[in-house]
Protein backbone atom coordinates (compact mmCIF):
# COMPACT_ATOMS: atom_id res chain seq x y z
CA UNK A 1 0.00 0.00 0.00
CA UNK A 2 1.10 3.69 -0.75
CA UNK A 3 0.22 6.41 2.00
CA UNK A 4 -1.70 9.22 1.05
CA UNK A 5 -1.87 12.68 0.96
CA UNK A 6 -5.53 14.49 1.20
CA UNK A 7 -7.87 17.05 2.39
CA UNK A 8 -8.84 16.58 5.45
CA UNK A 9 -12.62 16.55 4.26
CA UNK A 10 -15.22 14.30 3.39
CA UNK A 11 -14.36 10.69 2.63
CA UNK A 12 -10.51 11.10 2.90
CA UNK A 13 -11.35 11.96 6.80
CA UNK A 14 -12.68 8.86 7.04
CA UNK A 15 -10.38 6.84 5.10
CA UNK A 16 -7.15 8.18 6.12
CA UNK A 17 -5.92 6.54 9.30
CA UNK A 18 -3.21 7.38 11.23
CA UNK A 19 -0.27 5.65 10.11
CA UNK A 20 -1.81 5.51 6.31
CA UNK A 21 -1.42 9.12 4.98
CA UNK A 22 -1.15 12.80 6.02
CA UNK A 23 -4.25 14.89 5.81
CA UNK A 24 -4.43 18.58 6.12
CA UNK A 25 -7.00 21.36 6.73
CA UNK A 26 -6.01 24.37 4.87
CA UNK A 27 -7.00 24.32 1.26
CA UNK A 28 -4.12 26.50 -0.09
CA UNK A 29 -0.96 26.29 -1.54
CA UNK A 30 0.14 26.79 1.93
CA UNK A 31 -1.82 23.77 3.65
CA UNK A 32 -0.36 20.88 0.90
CA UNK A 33 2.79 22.34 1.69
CA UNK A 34 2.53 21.73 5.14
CA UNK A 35 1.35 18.16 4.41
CA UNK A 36 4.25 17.69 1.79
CA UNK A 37 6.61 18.63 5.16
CA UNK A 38 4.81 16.18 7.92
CA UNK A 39 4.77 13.35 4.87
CA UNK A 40 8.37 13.50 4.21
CA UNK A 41 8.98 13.73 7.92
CA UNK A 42 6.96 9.79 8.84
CA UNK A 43 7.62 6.80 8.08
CA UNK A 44 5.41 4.80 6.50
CA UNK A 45 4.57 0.59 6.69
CA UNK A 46 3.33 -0.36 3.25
CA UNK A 47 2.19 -3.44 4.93
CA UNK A 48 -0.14 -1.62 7.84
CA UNK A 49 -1.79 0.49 4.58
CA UNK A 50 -2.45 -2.44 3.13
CA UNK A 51 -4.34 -4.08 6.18
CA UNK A 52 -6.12 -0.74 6.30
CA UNK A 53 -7.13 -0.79 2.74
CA UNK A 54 -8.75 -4.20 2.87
CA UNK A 55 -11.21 -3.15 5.00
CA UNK A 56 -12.71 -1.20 2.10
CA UNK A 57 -12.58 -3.61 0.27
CA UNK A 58 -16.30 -4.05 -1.63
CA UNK A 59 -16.29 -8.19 -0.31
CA UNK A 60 -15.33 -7.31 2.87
CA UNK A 61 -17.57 -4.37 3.12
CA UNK A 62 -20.63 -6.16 1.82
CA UNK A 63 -20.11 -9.09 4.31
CA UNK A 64 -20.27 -6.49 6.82
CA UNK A 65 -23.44 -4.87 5.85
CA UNK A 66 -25.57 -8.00 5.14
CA UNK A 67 -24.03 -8.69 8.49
CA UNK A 68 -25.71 -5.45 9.84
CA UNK A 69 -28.75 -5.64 7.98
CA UNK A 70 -29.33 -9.37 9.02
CA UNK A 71 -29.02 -8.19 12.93
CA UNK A 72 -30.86 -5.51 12.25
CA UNK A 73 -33.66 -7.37 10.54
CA UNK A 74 -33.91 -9.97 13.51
CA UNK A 75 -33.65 -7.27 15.81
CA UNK A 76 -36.72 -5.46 14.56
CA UNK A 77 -38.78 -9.32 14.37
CA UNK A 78 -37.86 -9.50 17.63
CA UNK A 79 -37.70 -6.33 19.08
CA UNK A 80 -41.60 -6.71 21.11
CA UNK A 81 -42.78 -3.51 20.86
CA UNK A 82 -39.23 -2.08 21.66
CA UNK A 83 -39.30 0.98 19.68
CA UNK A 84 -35.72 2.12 20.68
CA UNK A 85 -34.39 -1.31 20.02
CA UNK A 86 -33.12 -0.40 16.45
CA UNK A 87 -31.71 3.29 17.53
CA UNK A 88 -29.76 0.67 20.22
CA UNK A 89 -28.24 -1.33 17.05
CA UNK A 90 -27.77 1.60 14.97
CA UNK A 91 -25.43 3.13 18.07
CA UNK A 92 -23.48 0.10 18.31
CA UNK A 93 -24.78 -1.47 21.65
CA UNK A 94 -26.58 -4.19 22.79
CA UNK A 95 -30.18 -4.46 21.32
CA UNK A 96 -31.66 -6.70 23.55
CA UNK A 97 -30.80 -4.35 26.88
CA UNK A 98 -32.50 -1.50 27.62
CA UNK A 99 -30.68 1.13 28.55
CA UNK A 100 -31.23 4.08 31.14
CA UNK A 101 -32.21 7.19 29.50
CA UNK A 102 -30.04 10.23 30.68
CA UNK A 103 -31.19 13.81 30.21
């Protein structure tokens, strides 16, 4: 894998991991500049990038949605009359607890 060097907006902030690329904030001469310095400065493993890139791949990404959409599917058969049981999912915890509300 080959770092990168981006704009620190949209999908590149999302993509770019630490360790995988330089991005930067300034959209200027001045800010790729900058990012030219801090690239030339690390070190990078084309190995890690690699690993890192993999995980977007379109296989691996679909596995992980049908994944998702499978436990959120059973979740929602199931959920028995839980109406925050798919917000639970959707945030990444535990569907089948209820949680405290707070605030």
């Amino acid at each position: 894998g080959r770092p990168a060097i981006a704009l620190g907006r949209g999908g590149a902030a999302e993509v770019v991991a630490p360790g995988t690329g330089v991005l930067y904030d300034e959209d200027s001469d001045a800010g790729l500049e900058g990012a030219l310095d801090d690239f030339t400065r690390q070190r990078f493993d084309p190995e890690a990038i690699r690993r890192h890139a993999v995980t977007f791949d379109r296989a691996v990404y679909r596995a992980s949605m049908e994944a998702l959409l499978a436990e959120a599917l059973e979740t929602f058969r199931n959920r028995d009359g839980d109406p925050q049981a798919l917000d639970r999912i959707a945030r990444g915890l535990n569907p089948s607890v209820a949680y405290a509300r707070i605030g």
